[in-house]
C-alpha atoms as a PDB file:
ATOM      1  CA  UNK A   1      29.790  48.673  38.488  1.00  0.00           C
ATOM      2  CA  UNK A   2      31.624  45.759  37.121  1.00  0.00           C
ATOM      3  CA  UNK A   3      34.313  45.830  34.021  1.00  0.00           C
ATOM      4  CA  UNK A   4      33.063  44.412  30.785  1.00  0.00           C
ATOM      5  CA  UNK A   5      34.390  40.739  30.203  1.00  0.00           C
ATOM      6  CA  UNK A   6      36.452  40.405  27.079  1.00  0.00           C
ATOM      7  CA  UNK A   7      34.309  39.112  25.168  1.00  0.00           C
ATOM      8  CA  UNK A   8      31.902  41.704  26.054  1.00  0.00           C
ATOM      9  CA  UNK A   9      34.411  44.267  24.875  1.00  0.00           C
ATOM     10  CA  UNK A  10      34.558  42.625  21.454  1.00  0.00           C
ATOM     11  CA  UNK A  11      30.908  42.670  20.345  1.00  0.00           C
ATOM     12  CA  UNK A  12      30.245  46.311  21.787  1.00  0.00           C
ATOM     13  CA  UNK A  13      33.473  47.018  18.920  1.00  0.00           C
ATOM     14  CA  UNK A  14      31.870  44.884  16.027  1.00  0.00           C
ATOM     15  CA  UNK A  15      28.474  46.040  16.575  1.00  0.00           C
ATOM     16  CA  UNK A  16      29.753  49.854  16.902  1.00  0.00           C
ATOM     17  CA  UNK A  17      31.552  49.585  13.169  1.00  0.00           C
ATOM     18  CA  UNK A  18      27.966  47.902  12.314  1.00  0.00           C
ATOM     19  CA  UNK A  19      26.021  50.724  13.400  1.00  0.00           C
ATOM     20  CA  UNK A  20      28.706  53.045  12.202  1.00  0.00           C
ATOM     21  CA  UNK A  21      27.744  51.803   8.389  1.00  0.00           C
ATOM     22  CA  UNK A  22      24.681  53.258   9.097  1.00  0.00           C
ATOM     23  CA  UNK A  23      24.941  56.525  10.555  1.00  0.00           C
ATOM     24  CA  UNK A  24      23.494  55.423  13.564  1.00  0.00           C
ATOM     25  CA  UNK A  25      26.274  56.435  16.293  1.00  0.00           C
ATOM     26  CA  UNK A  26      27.152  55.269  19.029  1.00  0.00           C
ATOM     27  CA  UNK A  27      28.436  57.778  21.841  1.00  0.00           C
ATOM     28  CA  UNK A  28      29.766  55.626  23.931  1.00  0.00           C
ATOM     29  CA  UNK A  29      29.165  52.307  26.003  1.00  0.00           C
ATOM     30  CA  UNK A  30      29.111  51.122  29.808  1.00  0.00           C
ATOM     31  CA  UNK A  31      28.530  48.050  31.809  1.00  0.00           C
ATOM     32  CA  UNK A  32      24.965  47.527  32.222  1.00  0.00           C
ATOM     33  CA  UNK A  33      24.854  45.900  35.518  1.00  0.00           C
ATOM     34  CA  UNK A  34      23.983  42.502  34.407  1.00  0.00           C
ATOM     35  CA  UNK A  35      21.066  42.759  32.978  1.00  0.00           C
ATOM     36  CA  UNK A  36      21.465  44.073  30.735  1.00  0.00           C
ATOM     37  CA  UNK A  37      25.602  42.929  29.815  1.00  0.00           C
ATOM     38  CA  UNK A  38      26.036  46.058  28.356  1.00  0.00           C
ATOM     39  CA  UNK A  39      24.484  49.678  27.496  1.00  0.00           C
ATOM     40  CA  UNK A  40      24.341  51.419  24.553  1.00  0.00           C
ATOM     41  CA  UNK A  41      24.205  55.646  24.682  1.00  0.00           C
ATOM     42  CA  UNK A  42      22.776  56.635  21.241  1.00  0.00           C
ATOM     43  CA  UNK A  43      22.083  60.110  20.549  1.00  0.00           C
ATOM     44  CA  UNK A  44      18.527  59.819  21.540  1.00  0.00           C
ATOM     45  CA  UNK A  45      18.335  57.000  23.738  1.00  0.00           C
ATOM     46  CA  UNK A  46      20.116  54.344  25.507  1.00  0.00           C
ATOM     47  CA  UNK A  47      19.632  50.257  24.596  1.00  0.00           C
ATOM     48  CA  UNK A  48      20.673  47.803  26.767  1.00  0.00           C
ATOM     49  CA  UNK A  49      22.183  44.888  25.464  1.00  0.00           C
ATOM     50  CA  UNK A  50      22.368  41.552  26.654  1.00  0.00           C
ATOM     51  CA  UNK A  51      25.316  38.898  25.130  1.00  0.00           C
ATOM     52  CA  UNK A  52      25.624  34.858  24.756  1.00  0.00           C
ATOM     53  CA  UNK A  53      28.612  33.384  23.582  1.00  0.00           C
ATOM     54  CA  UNK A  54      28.116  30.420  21.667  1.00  0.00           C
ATOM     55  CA  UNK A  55      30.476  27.851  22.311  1.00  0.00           C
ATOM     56  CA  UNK A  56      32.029  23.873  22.482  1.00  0.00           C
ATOM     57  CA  UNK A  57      30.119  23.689  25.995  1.00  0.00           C
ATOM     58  CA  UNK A  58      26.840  24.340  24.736  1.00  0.00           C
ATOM     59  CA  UNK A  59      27.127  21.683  22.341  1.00  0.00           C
ATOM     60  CA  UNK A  60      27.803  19.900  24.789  1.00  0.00           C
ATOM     61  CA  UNK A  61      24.649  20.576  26.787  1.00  0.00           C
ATOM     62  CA  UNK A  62      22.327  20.099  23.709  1.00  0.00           C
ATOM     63  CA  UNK A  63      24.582  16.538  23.502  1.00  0.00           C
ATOM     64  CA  UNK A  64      23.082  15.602  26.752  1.00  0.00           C
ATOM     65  CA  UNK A  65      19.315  16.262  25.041  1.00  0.00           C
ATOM     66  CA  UNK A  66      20.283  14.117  22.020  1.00  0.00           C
ATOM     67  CA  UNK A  67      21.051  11.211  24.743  1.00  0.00           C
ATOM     68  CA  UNK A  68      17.433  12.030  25.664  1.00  0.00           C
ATOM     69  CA  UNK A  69      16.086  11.256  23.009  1.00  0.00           C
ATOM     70  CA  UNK A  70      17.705   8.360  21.842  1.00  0.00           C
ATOM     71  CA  UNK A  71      16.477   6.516  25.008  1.00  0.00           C
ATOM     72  CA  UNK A  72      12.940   6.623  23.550  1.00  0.00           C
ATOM     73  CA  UNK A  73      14.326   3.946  20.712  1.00  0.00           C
ATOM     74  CA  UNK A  74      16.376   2.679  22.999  1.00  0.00           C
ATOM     75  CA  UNK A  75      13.196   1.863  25.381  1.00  0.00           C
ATOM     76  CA  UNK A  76      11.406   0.325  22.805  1.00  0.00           C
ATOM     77  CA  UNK A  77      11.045  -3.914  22.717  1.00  0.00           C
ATOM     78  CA  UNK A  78      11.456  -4.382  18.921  1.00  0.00           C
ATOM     79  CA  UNK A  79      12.202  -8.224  19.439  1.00  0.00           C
ATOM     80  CA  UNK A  80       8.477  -8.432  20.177  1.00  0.00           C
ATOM     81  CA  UNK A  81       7.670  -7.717  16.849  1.00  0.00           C
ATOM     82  CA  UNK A  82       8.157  -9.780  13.244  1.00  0.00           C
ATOM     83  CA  UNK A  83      10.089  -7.065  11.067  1.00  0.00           C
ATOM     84  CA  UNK A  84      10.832  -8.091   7.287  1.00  0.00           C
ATOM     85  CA  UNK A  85      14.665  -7.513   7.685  1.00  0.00           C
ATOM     86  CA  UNK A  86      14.572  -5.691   4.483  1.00  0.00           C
ATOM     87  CA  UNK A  87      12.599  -2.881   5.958  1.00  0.00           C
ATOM     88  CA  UNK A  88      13.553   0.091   8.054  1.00  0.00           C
ATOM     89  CA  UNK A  89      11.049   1.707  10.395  1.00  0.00           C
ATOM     90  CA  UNK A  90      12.393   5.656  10.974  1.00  0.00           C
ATOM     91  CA  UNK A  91      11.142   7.286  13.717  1.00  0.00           C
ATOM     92  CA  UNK A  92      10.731  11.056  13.916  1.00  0.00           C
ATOM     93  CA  UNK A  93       9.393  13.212  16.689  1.00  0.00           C
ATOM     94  CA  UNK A  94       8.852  17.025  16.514  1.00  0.00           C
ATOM     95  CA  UNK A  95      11.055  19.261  19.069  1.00  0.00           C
ATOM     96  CA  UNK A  96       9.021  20.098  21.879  1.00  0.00           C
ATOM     97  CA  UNK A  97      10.002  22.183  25.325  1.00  0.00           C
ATOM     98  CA  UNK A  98       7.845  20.145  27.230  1.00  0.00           C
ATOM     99  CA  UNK A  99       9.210  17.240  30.017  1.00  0.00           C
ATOM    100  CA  UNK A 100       9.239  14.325  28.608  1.00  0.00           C
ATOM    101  CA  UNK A 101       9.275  11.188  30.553  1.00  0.00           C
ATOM    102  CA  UNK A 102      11.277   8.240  28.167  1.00  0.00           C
ATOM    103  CA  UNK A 103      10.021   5.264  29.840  1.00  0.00           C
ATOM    104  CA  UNK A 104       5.978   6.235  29.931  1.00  0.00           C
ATOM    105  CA  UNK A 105       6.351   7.669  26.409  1.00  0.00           C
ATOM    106  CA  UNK A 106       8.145   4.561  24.953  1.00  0.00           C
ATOM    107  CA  UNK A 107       5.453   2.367  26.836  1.00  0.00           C
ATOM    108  CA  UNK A 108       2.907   4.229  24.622  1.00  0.00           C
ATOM    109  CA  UNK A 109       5.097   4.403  21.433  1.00  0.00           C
ATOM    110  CA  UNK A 110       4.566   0.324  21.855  1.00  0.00           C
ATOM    111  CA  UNK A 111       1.498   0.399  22.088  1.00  0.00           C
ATOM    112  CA  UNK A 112       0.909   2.031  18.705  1.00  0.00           C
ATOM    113  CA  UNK A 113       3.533   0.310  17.235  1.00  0.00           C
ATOM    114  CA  UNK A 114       2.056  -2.572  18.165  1.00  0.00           C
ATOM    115  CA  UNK A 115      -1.504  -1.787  16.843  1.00  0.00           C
ATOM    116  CA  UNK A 116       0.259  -0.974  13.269  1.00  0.00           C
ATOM    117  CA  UNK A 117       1.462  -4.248  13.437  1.00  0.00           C
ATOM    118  CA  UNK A 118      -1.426  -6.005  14.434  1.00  0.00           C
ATOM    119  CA  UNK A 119      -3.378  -4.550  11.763  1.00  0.00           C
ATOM    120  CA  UNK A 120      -0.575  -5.412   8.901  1.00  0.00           C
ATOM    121  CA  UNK A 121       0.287  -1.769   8.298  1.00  0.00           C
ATOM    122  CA  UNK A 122       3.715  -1.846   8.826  1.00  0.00           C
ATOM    123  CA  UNK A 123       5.137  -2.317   5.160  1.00  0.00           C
ATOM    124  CA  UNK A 124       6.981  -0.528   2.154  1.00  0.00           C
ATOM    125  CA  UNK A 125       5.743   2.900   1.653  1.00  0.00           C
ATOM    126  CA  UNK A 126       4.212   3.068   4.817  1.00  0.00           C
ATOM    127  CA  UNK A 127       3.702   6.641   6.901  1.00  0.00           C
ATOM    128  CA  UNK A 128       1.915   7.180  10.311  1.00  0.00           C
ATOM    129  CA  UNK A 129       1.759  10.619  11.840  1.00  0.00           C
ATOM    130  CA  UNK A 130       0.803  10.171  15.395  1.00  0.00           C
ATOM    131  CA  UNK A 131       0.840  12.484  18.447  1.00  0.00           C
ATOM    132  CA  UNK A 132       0.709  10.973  22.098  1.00  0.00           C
ATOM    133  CA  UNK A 133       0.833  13.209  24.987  1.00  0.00           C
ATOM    134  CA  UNK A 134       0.740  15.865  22.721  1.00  0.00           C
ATOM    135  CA  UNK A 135       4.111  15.188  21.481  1.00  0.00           C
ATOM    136  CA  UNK A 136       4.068  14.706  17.343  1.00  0.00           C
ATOM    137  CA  UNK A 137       5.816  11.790  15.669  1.00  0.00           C
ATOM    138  CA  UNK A 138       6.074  10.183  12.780  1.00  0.00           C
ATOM    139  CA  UNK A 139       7.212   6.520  11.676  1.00  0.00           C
ATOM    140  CA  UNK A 140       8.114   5.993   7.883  1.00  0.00           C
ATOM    141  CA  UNK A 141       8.364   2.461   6.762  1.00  0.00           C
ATOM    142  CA  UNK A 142      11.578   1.554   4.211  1.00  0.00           C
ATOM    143  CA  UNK A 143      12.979   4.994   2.690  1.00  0.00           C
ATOM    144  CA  UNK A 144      14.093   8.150   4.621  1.00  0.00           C
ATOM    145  CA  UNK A 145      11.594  10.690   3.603  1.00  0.00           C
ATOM    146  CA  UNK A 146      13.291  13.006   1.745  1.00  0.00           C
ATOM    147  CA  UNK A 147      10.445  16.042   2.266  1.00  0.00           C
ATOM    148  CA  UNK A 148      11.552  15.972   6.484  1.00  0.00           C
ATOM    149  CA  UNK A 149      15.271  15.445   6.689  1.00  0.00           C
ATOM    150  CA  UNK A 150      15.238  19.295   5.620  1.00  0.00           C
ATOM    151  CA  UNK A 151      12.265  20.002   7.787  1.00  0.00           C
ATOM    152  CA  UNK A 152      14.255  21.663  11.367  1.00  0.00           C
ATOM    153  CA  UNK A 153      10.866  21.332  12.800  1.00  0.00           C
ATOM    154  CA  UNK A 154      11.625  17.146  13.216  1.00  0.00           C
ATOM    155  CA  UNK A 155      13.970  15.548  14.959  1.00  0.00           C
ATOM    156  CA  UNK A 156      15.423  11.853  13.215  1.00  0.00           C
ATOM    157  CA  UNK A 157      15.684   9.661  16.414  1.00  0.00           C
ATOM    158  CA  UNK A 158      16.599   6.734  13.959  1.00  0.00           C
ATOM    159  CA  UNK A 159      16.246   2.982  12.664  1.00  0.00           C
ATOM    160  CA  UNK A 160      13.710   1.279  15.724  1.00  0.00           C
ATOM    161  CA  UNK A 161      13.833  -2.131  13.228  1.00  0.00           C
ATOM    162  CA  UNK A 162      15.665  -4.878  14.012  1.00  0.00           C
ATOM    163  CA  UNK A 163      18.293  -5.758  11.124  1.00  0.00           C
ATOM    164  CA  UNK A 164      20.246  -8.786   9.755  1.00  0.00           C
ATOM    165  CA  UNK A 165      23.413  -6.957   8.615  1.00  0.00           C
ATOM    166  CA  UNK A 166      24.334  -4.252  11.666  1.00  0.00           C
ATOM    167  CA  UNK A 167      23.458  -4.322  14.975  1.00  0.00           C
ATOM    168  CA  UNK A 168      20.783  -2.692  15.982  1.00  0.00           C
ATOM    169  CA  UNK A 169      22.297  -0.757  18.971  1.00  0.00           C
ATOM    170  CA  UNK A 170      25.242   0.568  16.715  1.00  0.00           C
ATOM    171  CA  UNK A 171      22.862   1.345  14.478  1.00  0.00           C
ATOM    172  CA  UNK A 172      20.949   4.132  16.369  1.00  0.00           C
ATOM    173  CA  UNK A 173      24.162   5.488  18.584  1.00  0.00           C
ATOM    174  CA  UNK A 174      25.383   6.328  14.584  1.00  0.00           C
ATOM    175  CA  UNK A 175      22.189   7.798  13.630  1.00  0.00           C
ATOM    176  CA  UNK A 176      21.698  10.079  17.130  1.00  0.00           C
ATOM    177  CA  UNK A 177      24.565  11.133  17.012  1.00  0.00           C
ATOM    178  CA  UNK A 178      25.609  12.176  13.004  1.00  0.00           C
ATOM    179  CA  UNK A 179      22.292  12.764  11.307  1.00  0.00           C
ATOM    180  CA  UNK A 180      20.503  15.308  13.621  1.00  0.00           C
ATOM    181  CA  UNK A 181      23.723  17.894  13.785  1.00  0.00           C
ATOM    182  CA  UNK A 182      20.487  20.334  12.630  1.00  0.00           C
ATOM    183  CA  UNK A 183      18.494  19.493  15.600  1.00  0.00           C
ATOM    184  CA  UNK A 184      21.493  20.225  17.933  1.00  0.00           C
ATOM    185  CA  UNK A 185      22.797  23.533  15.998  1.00  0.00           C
ATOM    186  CA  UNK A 186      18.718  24.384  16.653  1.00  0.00           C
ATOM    187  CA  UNK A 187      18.522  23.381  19.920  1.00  0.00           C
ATOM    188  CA  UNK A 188      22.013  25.091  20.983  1.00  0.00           C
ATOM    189  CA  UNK A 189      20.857  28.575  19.557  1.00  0.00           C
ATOM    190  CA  UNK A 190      16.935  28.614  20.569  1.00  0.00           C
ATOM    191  CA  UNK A 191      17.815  27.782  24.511  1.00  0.00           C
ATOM    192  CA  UNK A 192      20.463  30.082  24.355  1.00  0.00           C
ATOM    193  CA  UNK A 193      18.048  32.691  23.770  1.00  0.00           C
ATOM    194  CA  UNK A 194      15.461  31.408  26.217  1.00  0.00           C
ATOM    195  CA  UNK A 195      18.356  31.354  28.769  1.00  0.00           C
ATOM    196  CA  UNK A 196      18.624  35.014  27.840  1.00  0.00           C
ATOM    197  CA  UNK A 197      14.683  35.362  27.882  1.00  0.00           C
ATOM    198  CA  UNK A 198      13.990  34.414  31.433  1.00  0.00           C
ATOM    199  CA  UNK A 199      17.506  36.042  32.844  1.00  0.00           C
ATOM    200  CA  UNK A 200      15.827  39.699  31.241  1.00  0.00           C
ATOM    201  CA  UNK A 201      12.367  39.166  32.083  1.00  0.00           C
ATOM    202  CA  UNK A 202      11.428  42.434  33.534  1.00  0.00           C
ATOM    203  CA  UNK A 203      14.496  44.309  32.872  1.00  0.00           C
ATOM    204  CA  UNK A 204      16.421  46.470  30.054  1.00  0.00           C
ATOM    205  CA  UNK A 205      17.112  44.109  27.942  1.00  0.00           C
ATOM    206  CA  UNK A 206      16.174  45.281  24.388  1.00  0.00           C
ATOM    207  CA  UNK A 207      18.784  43.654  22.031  1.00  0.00           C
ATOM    208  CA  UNK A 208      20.138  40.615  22.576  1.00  0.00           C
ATOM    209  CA  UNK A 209      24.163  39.407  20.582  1.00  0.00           C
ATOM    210  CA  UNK A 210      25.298  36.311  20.358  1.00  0.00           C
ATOM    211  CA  UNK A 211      28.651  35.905  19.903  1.00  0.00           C
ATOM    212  CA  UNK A 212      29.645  32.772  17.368  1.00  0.00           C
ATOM    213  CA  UNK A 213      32.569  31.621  18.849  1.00  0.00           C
ATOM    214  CA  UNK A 214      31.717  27.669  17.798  1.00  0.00           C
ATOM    215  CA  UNK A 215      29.667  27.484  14.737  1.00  0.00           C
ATOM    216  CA  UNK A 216      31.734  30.047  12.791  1.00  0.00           C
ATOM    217  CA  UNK A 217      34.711  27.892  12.877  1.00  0.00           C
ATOM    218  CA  UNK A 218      32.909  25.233  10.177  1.00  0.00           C
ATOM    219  CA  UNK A 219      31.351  27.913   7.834  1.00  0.00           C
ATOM    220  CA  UNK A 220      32.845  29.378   4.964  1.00  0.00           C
ATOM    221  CA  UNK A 221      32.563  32.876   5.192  1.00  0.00           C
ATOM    222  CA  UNK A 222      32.725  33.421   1.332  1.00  0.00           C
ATOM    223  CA  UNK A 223      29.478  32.677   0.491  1.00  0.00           C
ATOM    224  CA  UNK A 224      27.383  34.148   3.424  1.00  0.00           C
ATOM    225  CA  UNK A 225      26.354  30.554   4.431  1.00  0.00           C
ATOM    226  CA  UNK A 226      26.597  31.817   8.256  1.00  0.00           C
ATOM    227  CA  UNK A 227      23.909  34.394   7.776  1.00  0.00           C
ATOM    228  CA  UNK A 228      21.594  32.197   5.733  1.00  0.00           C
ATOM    229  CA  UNK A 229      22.349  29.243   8.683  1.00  0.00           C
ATOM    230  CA  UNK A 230      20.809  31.786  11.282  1.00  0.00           C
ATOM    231  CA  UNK A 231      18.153  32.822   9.280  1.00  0.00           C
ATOM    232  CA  UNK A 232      16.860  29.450   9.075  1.00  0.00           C
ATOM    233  CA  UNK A 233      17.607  28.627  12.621  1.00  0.00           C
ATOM    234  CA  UNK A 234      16.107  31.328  14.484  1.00  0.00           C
ATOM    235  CA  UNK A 235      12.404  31.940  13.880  1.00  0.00           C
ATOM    236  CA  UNK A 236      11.350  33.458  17.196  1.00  0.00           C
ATOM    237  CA  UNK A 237      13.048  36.507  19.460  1.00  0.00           C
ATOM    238  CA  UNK A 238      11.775  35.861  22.505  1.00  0.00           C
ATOM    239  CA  UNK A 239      10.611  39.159  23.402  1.00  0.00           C
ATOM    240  CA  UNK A 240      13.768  40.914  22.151  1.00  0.00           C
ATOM    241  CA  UNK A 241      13.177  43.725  19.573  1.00  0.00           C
ATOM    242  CA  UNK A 242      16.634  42.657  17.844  1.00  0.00           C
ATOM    243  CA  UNK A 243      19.176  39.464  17.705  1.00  0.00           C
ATOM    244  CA  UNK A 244      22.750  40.621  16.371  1.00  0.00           C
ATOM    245  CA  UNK A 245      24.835  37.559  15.464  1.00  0.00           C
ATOM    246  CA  UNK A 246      28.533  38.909  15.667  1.00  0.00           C
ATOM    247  CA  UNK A 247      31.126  36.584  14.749  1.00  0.00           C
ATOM    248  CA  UNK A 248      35.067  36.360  15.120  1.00  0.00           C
ATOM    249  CA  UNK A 249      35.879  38.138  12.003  1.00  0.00           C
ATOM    250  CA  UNK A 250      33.360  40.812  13.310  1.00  0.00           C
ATOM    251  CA  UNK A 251      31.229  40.409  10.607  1.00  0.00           C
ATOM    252  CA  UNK A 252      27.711  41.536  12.085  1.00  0.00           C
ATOM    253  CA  UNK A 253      24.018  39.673  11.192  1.00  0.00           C
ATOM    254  CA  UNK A 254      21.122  41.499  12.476  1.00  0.00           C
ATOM    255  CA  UNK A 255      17.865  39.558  12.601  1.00  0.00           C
END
């Protein structure tokens, strides 16, 4: 049996004083053989619990889906249409596990775009909610809609309209890669857990801890924003019966 990793070591200790503040003991603690990372002797059972650390690499991997993305603007022709330069057409598409293939789906995103055109729909106040291949968008005309910039369920892939005062290309390489920080904080966390998922399948893997060594280092602990950050983000377990969030100043967040 192999020796716990450090950082192993440190969330069996956090959670431990955690489960201490609740009478619920723990006798002691092993390597679990990978699944699970480690197991947990209560006094009437043992859990086994899988950990995920949380780190600069794994932003770096949800970077790499954010590129993704941004090729569907990028793949799209504007200069074929006539765009009022005062408007701004924002594009928004709804996260989605599925494959996508940029240069099929952009070919389609034309086509619709150019049907909205052709029919004199594209204009101030304008708002199309479209889904093709059974992927959702949704294309706002002028204003950034205010009711979906707090919405984690869409994903801003940016300005698609042509403008007189920045170039367009600069335009969405800002936009991908400051305004969606939400989408890749969601994106990080959620397939970080389905990682965990599909490694357990099958095996004792009851709990599963994720240790914050990443987003932790931009939240002020003070006011409990970190637990009300994971609260929003994570909706769905996976199959686990518990996600602890332990982070480095071993505070403890059980969802």
């Amino acid at each position: 049996m192999s020796k716990l990793k450090d950082e192993e070591v440190f969330v069996a200790k956090a959670l431990i004083k955690y489960f201490e503040k609740s009478n619920n003991k723990v006798i002691s603690y092993t390597d679990g053989g990978d699944p699970p990372d480690i197991l947990f002797e209560f006094e009437n059972e043992e859990i086994g619990i899988e950990v995920r650390q949380l780190e600069q690499n794994d932003v770096n991997k949800s970077n790499t889906l954010d590129n993704k993305y941004e090729n569907i603007v990028k793949n799209l022709n504007m200069e074929d249409f006539e765009i009022d330069s005062k408007l701004s057409i924002w594009l928004w598409i709804k996260r989605t596990s599925k494959e996508i293939n940029i240069i099929k789906l952009s070919k389609k995103l034309m086509k619709k775009l150019n049907n909205f055109f052709e029919n004199n729909q594209i204009k101030d106040g304008s708002k199309f909610e479209i889904s093709i291949d059974n992927i959702d968008f949704i294309f706002t005309v002028f204003d950034k809609p205010t009711n979906y910039t707090d919405n984690k369920n869409f994903f801003n892939l940016g300005i698609i309209s042509k403008s007189d005062s920045r170039d367009y290309g600069d335009v969405v390489n800002h936009l991908a890669k400051n305004v969606n920080m939400d989408f890749i904080k969601y994106s990080m966390i959620n397939n970080a857990i389905l990682d965990k998922q599909n490694k357990c399948k099958n095996k004792n893997c009851r709990w599963l801890a994720l240790f914050d060594r990443y987003f932790s280092k931009f939240t002020n602990f003070s006011d409990n924003e970190h637990y009300e950050f994971y609260k929003d983000v994570i909706q769905d377990k996976k199959g686990f019966e518990k996600i602890f969030i332990v982070f480095e100043n071993n505070d403890v967040m059980e969802l």
